[in-house]
Protein backbone atom coordinates (compact mmCIF):
# COMPACT_ATOMS: atom_id res chain seq x y z
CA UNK A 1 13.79 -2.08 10.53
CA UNK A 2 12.33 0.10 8.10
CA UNK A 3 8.90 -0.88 6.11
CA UNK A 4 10.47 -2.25 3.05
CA UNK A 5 12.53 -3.96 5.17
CA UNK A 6 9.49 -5.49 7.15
CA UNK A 7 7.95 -6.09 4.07
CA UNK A 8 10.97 -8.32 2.38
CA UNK A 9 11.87 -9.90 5.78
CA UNK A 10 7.69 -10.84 6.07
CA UNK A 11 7.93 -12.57 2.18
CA UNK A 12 11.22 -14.80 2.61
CA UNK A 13 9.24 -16.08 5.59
CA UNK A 14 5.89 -17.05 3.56
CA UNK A 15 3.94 -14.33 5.31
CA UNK A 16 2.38 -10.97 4.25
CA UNK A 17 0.91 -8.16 6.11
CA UNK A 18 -2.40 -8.85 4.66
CA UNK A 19 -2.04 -12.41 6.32
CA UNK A 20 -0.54 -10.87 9.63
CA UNK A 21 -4.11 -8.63 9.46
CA UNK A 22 -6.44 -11.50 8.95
CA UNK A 23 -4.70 -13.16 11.67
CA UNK A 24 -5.63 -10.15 13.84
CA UNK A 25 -9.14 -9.73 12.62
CA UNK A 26 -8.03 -5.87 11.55
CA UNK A 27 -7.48 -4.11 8.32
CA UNK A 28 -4.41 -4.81 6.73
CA UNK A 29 -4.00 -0.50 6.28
CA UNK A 30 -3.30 -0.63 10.10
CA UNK A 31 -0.09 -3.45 9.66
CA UNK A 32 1.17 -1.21 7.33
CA UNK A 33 0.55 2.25 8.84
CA UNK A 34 2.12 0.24 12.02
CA UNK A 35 5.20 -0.50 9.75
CA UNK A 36 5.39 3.01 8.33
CA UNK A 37 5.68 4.22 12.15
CA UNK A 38 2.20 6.50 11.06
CA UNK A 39 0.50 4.22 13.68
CA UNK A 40 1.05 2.59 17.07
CA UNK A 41 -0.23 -0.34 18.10
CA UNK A 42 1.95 -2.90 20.52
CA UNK A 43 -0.30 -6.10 19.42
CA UNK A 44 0.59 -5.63 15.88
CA UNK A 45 3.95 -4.76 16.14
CA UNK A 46 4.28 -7.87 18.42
CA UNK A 47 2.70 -9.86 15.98
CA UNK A 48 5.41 -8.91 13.25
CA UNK A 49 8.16 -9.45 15.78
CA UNK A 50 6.59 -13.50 16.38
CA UNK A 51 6.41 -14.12 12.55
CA UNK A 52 9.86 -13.00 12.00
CA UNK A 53 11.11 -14.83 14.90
CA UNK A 54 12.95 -11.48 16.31
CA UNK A 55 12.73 -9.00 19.10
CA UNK A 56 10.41 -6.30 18.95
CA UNK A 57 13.12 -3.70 19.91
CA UNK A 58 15.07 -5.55 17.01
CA UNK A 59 12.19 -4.49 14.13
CA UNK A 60 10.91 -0.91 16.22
CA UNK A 61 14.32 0.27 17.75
CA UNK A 62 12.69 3.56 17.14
CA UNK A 63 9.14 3.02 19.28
CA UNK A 64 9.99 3.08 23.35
CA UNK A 65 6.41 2.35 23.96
CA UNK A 66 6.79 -1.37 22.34
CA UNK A 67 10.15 -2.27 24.43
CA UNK A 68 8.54 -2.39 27.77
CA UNK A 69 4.91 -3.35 28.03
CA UNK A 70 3.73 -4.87 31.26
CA UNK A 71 2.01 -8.29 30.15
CA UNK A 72 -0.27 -9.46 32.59
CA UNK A 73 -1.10 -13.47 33.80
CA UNK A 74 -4.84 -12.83 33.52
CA UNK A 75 -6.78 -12.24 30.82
CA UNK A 76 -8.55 -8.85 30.55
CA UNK A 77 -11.98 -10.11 31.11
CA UNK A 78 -10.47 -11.73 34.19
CA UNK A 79 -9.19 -8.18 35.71
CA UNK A 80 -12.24 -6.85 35.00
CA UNK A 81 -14.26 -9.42 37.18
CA UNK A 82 -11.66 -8.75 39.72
CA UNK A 83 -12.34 -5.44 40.17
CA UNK A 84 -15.83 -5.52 39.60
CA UNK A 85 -15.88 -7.75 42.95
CA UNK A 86 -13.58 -5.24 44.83
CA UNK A 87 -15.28 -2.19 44.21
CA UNK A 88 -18.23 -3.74 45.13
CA UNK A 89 -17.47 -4.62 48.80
């Protein structure tokens, strides 16, 4: 999908990427430089792809990095601890 694309699909659904960014707590210049492709970010692509109720590979066919990131069980915090404890015995 291409940003205007993004951008119409996003309205017919009631949503906006200014919305999508307050959502996210970041600026709404980095949904659209995500949408423009001048940006990478998998979180806000992801984000896009759960309001429009698609794949990600559907809306960035173009962006290999987004089509298979490793999601883990535990939080990051969580990881952290873990290794905190390993590397200190």
């Amino acid at each position: 999908m291409d940003y205007e694309t993004i951008k119409i699909e996003l309205s017919n659904k009631g949503y906006s990427m200014s919305m999508i960014a307050t959502a996210l707590k970041c600026s709404p210049v980095n949904i659209h430089q995500v949408c423009k492709r001048a940006n990478r970010s998998y979180r806000v692509a992801n984000a896009i792809a759960v309001v429009l109720d698609k794949e990600i590979k559907d809306i960035f066919p173009d962006v290999e990095s987004y089509h298979n990131v490793k999601v883990f069980d535990t939080s990051r915090e969580e990881r952290i601890a873990d290794l905190q404890q390993r590397l200190a015995s």
